[in-house]
N, C-alpha and C. Protein backbone atom coordinates (compact mmCIF):
# COMPACT_ATOMS: atom_id res chain seq x y z
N UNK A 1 0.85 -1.18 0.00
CA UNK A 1 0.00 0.00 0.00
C UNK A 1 0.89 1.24 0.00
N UNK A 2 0.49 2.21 -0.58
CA UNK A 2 1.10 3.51 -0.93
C UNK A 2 1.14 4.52 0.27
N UNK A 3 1.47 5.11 1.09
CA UNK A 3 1.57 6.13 1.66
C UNK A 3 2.00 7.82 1.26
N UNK A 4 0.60 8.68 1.00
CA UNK A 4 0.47 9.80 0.79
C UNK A 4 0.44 11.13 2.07
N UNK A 5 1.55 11.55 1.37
CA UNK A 5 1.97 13.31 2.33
C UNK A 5 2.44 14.48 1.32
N UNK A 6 1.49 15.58 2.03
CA UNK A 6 1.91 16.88 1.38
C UNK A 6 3.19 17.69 1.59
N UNK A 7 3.50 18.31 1.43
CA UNK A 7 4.57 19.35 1.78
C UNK A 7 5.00 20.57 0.93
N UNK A 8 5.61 21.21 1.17
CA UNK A 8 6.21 22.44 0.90
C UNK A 8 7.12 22.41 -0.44
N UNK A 9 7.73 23.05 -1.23
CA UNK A 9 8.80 23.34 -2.55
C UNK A 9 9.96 23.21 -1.67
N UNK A 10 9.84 24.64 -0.47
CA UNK A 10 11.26 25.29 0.02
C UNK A 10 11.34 23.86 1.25
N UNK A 11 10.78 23.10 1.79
CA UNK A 11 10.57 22.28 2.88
C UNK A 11 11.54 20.93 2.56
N UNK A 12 12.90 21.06 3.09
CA UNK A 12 14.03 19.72 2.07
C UNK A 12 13.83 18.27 2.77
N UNK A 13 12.68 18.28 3.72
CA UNK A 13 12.42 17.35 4.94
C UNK A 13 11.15 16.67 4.52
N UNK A 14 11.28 15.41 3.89
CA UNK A 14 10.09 14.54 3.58
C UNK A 14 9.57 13.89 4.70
N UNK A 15 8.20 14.43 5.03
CA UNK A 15 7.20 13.90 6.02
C UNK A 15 6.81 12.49 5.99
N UNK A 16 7.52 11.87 5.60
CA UNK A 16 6.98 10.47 5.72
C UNK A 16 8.80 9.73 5.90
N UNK A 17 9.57 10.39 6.25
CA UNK A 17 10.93 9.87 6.76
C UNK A 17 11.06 10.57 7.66
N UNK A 18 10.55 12.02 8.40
CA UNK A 18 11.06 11.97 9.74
C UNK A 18 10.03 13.16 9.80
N UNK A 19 8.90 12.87 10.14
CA UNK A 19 7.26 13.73 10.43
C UNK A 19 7.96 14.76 11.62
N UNK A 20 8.54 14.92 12.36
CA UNK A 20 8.86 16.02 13.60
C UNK A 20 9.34 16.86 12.95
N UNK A 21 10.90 16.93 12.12
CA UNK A 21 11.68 17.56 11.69
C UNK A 21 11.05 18.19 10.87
N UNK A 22 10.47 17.70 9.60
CA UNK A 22 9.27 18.46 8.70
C UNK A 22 8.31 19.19 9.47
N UNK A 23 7.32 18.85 10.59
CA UNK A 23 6.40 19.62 11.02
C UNK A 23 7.15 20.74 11.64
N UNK A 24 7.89 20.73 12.54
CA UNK A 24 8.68 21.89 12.57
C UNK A 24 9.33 22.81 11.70
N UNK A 25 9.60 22.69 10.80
CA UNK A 25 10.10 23.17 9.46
C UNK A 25 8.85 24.20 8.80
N UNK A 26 7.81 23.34 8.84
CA UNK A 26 6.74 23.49 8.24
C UNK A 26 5.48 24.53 9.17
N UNK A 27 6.02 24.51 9.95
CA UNK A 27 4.82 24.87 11.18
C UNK A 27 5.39 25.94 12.09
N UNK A 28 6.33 25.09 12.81
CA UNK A 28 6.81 25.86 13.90
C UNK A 28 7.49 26.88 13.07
N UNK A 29 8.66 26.74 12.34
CA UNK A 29 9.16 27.77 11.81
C UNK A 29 8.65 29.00 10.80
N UNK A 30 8.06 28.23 9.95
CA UNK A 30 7.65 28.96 8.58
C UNK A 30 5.78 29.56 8.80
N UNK A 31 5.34 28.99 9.90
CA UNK A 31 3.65 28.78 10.01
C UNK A 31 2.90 28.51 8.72
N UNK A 32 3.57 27.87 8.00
CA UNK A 32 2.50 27.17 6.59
C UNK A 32 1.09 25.73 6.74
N UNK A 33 1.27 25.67 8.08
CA UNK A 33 0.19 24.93 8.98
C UNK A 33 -0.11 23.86 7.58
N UNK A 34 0.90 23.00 6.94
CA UNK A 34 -0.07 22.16 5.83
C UNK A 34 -0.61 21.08 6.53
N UNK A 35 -0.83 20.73 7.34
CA UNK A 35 -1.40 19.73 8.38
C UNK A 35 -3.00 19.90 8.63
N UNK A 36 -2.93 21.46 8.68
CA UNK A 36 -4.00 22.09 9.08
C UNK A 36 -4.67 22.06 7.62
N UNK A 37 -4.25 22.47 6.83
CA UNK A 37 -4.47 22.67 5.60
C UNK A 37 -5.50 21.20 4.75
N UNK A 38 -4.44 20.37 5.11
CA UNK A 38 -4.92 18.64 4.42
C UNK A 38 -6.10 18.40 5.46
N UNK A 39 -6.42 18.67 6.82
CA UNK A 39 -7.14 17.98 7.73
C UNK A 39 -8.61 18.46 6.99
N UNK A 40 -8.51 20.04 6.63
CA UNK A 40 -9.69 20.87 6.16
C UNK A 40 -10.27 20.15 4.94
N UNK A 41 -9.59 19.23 3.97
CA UNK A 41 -10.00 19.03 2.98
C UNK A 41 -10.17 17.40 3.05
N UNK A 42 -9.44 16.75 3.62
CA UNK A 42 -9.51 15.43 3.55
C UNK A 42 -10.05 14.66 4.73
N UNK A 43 -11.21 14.57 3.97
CA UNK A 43 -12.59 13.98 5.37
C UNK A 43 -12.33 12.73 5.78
N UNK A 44 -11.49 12.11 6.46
CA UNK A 44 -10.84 10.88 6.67
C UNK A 44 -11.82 10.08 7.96
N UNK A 45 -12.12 9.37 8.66
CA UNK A 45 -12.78 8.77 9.36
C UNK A 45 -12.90 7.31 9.86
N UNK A 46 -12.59 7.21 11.40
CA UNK A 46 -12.08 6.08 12.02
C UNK A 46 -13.54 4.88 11.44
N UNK A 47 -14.28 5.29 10.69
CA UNK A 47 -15.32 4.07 10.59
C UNK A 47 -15.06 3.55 9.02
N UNK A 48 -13.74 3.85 8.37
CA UNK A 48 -13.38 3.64 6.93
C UNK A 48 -12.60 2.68 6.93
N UNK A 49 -12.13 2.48 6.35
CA UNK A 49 -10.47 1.23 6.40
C UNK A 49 -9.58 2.20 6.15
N UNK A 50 -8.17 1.66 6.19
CA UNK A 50 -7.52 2.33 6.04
C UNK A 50 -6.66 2.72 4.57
N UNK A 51 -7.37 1.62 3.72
CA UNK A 51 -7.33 2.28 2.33
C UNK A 51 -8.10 3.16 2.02
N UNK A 52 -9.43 3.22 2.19
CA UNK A 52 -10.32 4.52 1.82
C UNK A 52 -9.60 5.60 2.53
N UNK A 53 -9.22 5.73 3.70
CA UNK A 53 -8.97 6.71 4.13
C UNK A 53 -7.63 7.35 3.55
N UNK A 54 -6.69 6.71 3.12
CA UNK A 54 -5.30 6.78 2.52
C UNK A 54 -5.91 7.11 0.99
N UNK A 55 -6.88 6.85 0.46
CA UNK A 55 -7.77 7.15 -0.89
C UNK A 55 -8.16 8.54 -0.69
N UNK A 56 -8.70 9.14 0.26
CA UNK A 56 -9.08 10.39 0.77
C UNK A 56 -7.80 11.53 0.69
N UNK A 57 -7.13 10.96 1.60
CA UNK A 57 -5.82 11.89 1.46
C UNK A 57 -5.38 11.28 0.20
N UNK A 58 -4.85 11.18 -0.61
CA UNK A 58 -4.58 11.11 -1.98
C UNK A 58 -5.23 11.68 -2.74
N UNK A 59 -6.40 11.57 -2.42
CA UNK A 59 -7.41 12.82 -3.54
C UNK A 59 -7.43 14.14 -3.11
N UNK A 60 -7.17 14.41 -1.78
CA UNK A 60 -7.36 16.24 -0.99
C UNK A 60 -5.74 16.10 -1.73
N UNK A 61 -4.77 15.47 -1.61
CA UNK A 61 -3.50 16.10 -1.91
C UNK A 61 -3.34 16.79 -3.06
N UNK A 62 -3.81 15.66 -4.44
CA UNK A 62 -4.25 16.27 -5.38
C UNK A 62 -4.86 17.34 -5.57
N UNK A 63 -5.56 18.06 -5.17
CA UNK A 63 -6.62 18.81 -5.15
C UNK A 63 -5.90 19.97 -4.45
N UNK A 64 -5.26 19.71 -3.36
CA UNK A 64 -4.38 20.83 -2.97
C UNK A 64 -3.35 21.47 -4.05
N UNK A 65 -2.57 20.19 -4.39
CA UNK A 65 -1.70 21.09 -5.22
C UNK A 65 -2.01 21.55 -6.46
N UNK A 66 -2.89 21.02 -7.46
CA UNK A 66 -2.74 21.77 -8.43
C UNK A 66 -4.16 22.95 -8.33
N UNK A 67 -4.48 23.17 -7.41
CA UNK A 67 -5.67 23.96 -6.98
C UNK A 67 -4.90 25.23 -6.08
N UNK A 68 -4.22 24.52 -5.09
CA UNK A 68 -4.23 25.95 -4.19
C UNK A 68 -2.45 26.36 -4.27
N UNK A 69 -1.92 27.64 -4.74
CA UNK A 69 -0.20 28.37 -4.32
C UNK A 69 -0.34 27.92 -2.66
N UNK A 70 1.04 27.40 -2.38
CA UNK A 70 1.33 27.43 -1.22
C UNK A 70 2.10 28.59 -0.61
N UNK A 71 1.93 28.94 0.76
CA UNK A 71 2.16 30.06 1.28
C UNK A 71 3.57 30.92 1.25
N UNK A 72 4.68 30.30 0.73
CA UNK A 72 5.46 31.14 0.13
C UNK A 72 5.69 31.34 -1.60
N UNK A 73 4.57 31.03 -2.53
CA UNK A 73 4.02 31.36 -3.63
C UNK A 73 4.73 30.53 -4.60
N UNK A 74 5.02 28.81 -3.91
CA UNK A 74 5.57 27.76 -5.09
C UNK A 74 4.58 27.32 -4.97
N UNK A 75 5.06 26.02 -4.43
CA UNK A 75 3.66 24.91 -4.96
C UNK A 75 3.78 24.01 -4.31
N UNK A 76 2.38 23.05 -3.29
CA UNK A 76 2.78 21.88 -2.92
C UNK A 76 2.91 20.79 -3.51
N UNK A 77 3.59 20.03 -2.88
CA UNK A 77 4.15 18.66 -3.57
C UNK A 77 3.83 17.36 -2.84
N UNK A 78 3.02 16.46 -3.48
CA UNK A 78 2.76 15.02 -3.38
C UNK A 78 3.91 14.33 -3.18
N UNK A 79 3.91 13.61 -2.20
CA UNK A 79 5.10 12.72 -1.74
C UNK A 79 4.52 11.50 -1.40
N UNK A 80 5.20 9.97 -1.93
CA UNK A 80 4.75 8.60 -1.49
C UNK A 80 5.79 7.80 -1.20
N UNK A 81 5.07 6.94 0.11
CA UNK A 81 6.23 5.92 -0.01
C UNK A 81 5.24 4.25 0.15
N UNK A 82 5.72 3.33 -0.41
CA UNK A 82 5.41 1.92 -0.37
C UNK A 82 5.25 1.51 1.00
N UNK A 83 4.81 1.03 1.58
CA UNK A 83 4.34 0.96 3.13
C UNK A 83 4.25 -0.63 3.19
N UNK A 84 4.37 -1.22 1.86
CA UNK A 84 3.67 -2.71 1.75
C UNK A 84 4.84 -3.98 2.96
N UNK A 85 6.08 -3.52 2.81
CA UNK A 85 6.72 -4.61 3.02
C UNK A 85 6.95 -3.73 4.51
N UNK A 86 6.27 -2.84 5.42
CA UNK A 86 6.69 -2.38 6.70
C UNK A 86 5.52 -3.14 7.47
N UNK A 87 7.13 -3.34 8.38
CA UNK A 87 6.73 -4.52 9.46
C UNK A 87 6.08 -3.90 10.78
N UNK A 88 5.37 -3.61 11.45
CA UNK A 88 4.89 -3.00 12.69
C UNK A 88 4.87 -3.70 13.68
């Protein structure tokens, strides 16, 4: 299964290899709140599976970036990683 995250142009910290360092980057420093941003659009819900819901955010991501300039006037960017062979 695919794992979908948004982020920043100027942001060199991929949220799906180390989520703190990016949210700080992203938040604490810069206040581009994209967390806040994806939650507003991607109606996700503990009564879904967790492919629909990973289907959800994949479609708000879309929809973010080629729809909305991100707050220092590039562009957000779709980021994935394969999740299939992670062991929990």
């Amino acid at each position: 299964m695919m794992q979908y995250a948004i982020t920043t142009q100027d942001n060199p910290i991929n949220p799906l290899d180390d989520f703190r360092a990016w949210f700080v980057f992203d938040s604490l420093v810069n206040h581009y709140n994209t967390c806040d941003l994806l939650s507003r659009i991607a109606k996700t819900s503990d009564g879904l599976t967790d492919e629909e819901n990973n289907q959800i955010i994949s479609d708000a991501i879309d929809r973010i970036v080629a729809t909305i300039p991100d707050p220092n006037g590039k562009s957000y960017v779709k980021v994935s990683k394969d999740i299939s062979e992670t062991i929990y």
